[in-house]
PDB file of N, CA and C in Angstrom:
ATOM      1  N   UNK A   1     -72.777-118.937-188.073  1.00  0.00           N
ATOM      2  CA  UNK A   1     -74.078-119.303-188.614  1.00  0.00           C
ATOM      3  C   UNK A   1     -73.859-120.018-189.941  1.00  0.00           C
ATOM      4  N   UNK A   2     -74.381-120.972-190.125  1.00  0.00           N
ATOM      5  CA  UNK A   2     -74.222-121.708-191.415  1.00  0.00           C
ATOM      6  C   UNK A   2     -75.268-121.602-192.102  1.00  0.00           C
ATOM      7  N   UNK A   3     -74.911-121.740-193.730  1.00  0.00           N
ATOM      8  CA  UNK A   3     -75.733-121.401-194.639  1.00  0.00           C
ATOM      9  C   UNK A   3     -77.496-122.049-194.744  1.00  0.00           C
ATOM     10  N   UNK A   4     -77.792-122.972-194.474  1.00  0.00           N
ATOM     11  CA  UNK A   4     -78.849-123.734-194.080  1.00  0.00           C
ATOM     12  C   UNK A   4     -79.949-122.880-193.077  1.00  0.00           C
ATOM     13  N   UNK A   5     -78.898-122.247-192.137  1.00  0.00           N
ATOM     14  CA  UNK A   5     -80.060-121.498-191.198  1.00  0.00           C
ATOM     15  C   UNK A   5     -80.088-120.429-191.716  1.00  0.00           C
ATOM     16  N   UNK A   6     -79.416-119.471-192.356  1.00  0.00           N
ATOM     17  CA  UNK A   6     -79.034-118.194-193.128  1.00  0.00           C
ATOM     18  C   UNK A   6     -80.466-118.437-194.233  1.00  0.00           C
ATOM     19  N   UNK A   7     -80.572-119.366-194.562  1.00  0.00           N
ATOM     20  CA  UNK A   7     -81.412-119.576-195.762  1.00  0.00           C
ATOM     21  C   UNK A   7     -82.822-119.946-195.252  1.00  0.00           C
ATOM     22  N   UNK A   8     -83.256-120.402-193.930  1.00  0.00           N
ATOM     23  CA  UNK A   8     -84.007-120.303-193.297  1.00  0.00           C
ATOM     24  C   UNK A   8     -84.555-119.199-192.549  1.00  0.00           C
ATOM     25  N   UNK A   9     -83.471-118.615-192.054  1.00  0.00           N
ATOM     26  CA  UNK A   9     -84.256-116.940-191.917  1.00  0.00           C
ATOM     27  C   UNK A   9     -84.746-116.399-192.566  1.00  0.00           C
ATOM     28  N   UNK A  10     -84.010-115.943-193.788  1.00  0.00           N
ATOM     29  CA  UNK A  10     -84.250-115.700-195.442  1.00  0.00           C
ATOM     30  C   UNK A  10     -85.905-115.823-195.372  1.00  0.00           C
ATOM     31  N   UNK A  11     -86.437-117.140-195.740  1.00  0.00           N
ATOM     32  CA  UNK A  11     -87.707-117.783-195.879  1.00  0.00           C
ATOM     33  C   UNK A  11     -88.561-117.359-194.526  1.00  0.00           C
ATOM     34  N   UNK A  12     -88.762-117.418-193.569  1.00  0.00           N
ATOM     35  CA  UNK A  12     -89.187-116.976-192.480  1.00  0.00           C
ATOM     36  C   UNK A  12     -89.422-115.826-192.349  1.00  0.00           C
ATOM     37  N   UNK A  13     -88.716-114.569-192.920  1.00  0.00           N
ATOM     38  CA  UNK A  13     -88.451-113.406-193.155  1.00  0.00           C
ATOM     39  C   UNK A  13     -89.288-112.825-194.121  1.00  0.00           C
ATOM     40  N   UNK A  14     -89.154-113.845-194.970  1.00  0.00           N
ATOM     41  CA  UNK A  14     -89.825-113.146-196.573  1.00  0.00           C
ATOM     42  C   UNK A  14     -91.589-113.655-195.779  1.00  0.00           C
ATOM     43  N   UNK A  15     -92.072-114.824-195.683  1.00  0.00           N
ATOM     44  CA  UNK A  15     -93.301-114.599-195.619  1.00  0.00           C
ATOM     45  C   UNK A  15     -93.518-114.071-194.335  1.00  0.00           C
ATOM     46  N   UNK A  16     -92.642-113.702-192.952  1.00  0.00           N
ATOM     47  CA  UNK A  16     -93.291-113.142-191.896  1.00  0.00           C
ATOM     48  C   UNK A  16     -93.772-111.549-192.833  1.00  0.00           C
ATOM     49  N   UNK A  17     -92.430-111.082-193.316  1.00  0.00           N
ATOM     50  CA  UNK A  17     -92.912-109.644-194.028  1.00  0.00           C
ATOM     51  C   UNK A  17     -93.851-109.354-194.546  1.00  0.00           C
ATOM     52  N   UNK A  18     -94.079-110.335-195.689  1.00  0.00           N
ATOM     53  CA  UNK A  18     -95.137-110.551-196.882  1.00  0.00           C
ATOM     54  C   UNK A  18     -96.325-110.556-196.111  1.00  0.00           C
ATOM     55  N   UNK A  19     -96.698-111.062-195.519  1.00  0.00           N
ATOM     56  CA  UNK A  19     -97.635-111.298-194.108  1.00  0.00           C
ATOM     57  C   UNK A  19     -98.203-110.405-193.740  1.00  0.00           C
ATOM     58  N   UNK A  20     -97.272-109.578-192.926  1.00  0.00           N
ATOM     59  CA  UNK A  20     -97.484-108.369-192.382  1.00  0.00           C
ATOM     60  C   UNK A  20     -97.704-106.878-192.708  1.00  0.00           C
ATOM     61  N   UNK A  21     -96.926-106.914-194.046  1.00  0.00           N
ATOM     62  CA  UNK A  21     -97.575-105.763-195.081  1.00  0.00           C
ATOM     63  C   UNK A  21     -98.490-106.228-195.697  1.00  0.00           C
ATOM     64  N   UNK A  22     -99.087-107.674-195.693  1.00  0.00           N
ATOM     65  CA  UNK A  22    -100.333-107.381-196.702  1.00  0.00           C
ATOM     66  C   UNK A  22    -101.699-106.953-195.531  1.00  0.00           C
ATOM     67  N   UNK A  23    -101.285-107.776-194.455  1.00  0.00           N
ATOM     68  CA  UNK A  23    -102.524-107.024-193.051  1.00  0.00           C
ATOM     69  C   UNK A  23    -102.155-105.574-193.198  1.00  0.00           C
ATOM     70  N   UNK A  24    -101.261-104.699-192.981  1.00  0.00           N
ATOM     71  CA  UNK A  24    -101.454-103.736-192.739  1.00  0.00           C
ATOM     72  C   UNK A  24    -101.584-102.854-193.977  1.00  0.00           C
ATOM     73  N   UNK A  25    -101.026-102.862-195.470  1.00  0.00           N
ATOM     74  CA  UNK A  25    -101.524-102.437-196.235  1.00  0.00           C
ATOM     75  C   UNK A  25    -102.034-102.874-197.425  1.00  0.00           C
ATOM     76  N   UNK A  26    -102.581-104.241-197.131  1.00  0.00           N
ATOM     77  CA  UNK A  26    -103.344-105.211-198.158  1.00  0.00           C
ATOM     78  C   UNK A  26    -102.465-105.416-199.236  1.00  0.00           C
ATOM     79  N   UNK A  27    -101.283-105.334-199.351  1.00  0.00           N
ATOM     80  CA  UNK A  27    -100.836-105.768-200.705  1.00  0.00           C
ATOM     81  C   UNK A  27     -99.101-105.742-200.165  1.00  0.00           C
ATOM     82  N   UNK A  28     -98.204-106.140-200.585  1.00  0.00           N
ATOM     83  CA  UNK A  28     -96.839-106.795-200.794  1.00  0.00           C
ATOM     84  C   UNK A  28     -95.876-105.183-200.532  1.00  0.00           C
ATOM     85  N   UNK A  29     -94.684-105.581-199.775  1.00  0.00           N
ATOM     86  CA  UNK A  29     -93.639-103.864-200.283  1.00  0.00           C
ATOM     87  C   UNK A  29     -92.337-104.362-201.155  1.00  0.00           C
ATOM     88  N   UNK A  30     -92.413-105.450-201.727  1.00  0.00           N
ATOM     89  CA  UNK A  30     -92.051-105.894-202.782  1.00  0.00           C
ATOM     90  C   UNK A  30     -90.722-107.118-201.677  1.00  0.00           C
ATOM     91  N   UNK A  31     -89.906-108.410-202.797  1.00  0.00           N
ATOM     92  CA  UNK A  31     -89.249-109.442-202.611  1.00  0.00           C
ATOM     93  C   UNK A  31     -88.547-108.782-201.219  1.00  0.00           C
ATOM     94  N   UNK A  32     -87.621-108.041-201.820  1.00  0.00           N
ATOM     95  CA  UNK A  32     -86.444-107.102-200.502  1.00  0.00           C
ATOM     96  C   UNK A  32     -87.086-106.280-199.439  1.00  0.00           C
ATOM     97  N   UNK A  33     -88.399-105.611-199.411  1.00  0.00           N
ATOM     98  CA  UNK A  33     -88.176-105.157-198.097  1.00  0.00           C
ATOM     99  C   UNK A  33     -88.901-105.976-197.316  1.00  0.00           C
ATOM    100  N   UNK A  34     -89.809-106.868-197.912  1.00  0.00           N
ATOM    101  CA  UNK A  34     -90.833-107.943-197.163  1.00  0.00           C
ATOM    102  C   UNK A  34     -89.782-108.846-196.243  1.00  0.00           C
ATOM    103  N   UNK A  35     -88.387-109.221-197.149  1.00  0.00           N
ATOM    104  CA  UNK A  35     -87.469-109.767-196.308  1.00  0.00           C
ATOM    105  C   UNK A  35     -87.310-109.197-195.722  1.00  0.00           C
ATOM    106  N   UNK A  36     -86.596-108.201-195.448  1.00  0.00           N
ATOM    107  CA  UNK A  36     -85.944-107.092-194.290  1.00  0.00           C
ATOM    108  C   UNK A  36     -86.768-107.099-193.295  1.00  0.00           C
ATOM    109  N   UNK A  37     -88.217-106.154-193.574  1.00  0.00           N
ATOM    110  CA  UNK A  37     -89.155-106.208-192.309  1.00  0.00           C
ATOM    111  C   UNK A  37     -89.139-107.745-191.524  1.00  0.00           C
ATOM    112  N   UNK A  38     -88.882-108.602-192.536  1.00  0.00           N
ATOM    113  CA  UNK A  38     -89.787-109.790-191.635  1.00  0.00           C
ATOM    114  C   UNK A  38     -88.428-109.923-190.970  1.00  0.00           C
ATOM    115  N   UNK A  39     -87.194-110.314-191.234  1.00  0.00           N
ATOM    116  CA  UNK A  39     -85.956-110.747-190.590  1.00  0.00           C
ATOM    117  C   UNK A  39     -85.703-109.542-189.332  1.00  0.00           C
ATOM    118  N   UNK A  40     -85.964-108.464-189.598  1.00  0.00           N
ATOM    119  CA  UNK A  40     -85.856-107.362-188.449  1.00  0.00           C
ATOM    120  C   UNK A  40     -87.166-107.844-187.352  1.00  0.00           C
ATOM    121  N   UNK A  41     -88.317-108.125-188.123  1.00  0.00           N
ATOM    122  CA  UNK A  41     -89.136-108.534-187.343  1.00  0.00           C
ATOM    123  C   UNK A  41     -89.294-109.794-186.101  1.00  0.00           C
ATOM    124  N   UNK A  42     -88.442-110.619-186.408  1.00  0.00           N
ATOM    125  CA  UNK A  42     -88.264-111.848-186.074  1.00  0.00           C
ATOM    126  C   UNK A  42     -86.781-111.310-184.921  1.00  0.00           C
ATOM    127  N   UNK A  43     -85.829-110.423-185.059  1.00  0.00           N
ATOM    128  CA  UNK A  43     -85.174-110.350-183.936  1.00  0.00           C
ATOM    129  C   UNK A  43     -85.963-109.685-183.124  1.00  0.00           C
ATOM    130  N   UNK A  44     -86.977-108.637-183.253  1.00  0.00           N
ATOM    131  CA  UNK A  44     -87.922-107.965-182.617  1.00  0.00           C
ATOM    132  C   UNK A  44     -88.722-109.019-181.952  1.00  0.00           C
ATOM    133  N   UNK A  45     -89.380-109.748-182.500  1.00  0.00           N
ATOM    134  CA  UNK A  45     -90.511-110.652-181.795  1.00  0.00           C
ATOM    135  C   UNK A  45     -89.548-111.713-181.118  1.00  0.00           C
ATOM    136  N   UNK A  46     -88.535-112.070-181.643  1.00  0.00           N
ATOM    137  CA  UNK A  46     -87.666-113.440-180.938  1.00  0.00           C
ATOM    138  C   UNK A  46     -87.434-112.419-179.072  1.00  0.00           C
ATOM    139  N   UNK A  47     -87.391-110.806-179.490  1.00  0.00           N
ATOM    140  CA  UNK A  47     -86.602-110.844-177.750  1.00  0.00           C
ATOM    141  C   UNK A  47     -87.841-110.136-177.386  1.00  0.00           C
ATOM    142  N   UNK A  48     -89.334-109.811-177.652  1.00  0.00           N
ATOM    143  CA  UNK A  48     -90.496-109.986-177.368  1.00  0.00           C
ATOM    144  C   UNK A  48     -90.521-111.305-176.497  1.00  0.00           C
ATOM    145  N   UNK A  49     -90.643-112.252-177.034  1.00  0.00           N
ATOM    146  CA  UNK A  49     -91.031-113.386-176.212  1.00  0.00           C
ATOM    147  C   UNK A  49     -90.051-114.080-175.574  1.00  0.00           C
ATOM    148  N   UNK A  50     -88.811-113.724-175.455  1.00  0.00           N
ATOM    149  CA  UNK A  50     -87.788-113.910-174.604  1.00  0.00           C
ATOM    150  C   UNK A  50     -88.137-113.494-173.329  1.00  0.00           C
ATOM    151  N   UNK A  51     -89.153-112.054-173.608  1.00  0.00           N
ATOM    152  CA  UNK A  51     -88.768-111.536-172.006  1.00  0.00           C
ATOM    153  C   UNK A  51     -90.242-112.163-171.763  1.00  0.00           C
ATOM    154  N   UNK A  52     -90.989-112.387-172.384  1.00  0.00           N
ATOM    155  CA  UNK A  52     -92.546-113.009-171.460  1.00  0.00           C
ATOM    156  C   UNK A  52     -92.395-114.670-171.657  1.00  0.00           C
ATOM    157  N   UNK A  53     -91.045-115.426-172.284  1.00  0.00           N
ATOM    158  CA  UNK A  53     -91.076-116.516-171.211  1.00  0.00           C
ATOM    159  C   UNK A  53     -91.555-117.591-172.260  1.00  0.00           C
ATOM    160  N   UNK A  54     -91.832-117.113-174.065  1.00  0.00           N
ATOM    161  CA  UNK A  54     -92.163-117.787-175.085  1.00  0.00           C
ATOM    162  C   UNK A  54     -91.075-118.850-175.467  1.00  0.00           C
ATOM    163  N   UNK A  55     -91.282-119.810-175.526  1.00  0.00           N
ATOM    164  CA  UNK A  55     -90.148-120.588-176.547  1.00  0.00           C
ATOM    165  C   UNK A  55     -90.437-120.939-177.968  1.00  0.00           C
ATOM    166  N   UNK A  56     -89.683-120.388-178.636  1.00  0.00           N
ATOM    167  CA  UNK A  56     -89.284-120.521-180.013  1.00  0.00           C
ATOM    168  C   UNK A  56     -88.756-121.963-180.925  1.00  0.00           C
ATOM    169  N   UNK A  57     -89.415-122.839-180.563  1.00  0.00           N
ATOM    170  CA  UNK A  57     -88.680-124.330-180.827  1.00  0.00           C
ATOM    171  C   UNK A  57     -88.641-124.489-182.314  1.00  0.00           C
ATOM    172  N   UNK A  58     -89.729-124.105-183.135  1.00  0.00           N
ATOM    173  CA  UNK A  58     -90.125-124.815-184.091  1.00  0.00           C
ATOM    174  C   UNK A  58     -90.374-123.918-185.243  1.00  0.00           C
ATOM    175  N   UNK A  59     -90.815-124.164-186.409  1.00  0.00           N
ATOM    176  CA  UNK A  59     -90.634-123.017-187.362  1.00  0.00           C
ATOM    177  C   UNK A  59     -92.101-122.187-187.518  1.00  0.00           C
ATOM    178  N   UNK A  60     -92.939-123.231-187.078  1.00  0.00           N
ATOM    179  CA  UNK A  60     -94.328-122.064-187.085  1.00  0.00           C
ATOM    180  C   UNK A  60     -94.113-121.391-185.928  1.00  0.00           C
ATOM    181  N   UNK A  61     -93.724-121.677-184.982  1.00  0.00           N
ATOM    182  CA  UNK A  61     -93.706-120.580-184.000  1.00  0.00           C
ATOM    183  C   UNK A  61     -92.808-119.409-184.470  1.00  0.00           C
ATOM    184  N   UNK A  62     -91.800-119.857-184.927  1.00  0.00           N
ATOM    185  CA  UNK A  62     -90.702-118.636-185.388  1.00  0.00           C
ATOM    186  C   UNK A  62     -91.530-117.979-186.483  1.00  0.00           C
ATOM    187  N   UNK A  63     -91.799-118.220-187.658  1.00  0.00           N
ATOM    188  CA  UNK A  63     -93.187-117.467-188.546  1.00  0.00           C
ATOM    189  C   UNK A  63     -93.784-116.837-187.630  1.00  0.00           C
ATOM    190  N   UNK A  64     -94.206-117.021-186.646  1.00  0.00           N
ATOM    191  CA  UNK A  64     -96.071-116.547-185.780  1.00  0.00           C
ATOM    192  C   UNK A  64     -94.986-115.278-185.058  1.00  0.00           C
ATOM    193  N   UNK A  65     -93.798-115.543-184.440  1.00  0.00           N
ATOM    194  CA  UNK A  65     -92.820-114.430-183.632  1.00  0.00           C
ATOM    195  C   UNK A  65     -92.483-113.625-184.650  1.00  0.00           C
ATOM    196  N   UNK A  66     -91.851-113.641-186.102  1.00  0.00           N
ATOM    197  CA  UNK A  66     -91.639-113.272-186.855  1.00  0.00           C
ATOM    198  C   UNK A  66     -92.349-112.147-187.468  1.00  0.00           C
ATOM    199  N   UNK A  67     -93.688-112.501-187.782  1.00  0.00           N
ATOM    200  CA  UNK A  67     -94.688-111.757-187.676  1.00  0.00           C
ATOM    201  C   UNK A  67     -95.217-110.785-187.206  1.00  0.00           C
ATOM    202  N   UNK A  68     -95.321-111.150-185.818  1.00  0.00           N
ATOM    203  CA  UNK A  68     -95.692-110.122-184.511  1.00  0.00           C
ATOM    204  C   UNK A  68     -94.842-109.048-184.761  1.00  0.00           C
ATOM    205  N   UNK A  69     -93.192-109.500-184.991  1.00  0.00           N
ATOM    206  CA  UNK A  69     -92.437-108.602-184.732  1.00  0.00           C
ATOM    207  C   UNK A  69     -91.971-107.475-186.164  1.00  0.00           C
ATOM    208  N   UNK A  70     -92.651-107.911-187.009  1.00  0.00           N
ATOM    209  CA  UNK A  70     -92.611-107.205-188.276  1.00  0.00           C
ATOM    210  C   UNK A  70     -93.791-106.272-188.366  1.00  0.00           C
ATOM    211  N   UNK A  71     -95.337-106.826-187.315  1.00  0.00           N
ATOM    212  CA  UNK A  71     -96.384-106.325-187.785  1.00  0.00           C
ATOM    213  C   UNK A  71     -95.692-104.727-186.856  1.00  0.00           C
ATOM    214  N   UNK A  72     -94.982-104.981-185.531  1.00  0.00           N
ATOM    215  CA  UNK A  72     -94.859-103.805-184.772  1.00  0.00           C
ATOM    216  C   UNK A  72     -93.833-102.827-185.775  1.00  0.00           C
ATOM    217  N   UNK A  73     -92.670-103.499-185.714  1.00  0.00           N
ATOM    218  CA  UNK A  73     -92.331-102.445-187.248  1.00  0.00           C
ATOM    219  C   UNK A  73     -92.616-101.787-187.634  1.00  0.00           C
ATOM    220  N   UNK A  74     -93.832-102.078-188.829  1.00  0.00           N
ATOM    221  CA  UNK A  74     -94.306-101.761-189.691  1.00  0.00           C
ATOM    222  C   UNK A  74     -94.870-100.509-189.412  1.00  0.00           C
ATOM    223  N   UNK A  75     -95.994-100.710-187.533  1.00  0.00           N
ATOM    224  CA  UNK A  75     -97.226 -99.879-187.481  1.00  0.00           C
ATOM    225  C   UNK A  75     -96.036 -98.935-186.924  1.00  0.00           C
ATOM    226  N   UNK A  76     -95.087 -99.233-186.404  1.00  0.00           N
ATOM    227  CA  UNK A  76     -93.999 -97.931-185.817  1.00  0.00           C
ATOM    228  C   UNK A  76     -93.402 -97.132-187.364  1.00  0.00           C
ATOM    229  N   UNK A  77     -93.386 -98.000-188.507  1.00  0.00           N
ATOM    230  CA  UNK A  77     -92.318 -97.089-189.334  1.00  0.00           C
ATOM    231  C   UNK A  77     -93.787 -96.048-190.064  1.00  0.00           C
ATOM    232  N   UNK A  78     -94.880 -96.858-190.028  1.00  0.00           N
ATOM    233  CA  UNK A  78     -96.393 -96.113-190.577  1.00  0.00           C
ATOM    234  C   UNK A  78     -96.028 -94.722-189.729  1.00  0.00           C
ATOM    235  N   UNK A  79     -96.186 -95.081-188.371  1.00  0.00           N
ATOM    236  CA  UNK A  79     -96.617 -93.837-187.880  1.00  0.00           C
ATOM    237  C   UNK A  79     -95.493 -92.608-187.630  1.00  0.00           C
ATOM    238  N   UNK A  80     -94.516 -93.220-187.833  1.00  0.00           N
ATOM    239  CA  UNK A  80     -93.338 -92.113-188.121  1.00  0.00           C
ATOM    240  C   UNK A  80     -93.170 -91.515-189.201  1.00  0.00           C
ATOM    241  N   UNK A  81     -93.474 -92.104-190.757  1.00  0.00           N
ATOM    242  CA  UNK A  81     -93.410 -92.031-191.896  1.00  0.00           C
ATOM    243  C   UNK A  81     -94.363 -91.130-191.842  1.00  0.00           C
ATOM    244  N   UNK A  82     -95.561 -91.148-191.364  1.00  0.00           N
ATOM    245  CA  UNK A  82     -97.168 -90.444-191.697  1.00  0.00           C
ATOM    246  C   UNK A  82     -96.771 -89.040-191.054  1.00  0.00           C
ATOM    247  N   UNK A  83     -96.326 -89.379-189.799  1.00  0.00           N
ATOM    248  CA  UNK A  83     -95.943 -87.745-189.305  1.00  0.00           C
ATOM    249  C   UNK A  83     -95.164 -86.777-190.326  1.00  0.00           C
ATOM    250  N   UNK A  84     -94.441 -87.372-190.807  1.00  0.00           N
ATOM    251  CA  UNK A  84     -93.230 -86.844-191.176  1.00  0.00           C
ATOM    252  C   UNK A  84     -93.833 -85.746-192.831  1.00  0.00           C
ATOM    253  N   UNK A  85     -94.713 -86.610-193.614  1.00  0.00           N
ATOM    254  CA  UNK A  85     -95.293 -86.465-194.723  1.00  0.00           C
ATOM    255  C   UNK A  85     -96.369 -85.462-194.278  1.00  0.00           C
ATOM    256  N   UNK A  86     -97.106 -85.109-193.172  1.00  0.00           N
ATOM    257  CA  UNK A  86     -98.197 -84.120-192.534  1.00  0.00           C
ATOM    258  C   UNK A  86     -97.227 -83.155-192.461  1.00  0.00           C
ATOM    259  N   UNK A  87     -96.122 -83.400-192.030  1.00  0.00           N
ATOM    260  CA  UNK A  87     -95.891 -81.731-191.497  1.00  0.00           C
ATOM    261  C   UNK A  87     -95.170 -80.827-192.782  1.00  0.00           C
ATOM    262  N   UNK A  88     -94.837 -81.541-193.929  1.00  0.00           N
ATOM    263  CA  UNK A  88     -94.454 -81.493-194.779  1.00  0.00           C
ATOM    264  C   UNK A  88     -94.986 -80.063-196.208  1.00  0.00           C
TER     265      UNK A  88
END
């Protein structure tokens, strides 16, 4: 992988994240994990639409997959996190 696309995930990553934590909890989980979610998100949504047949050509589509796949994340790490803090 060369640095150019490395640095394009990066970016793709940061606003799929940024994105997706501000829908689900209206506000930012700061520079580093907005990346993380979104770049985890984006291998999540990239083999999402692998198996229903999506192609990924272009960079808004990769943002829009990116997304999807950060928003599921997110509502999976919510609802594991939330359990965890109830029984507590």
């Amino acid at each position: 992988m060369e640095l150019g696309s490395i640095v394009v995930w990066i970016i793709v990553g940061l606003i799929a994240g940024f994105l997706a934590s501000k829908v689900l909890s209206g506000h930012g989980m700061g520079l580093l994990w907005d990346i993380v979610v979104g770049i985890l998100g984006a291998f999540v949504g990239g083999w999402l639409a692998s198996l229903v047949g999506i192609s990924v050509s272009n960079i808004l589509m990769q943002i829009i997959v990116a997304f999807v796949g950060a928003l599921i994340l997110l509502f999976i790490f919510r609802a594991v996190a939330g359990r965890g803090r109830m029984r507590a």
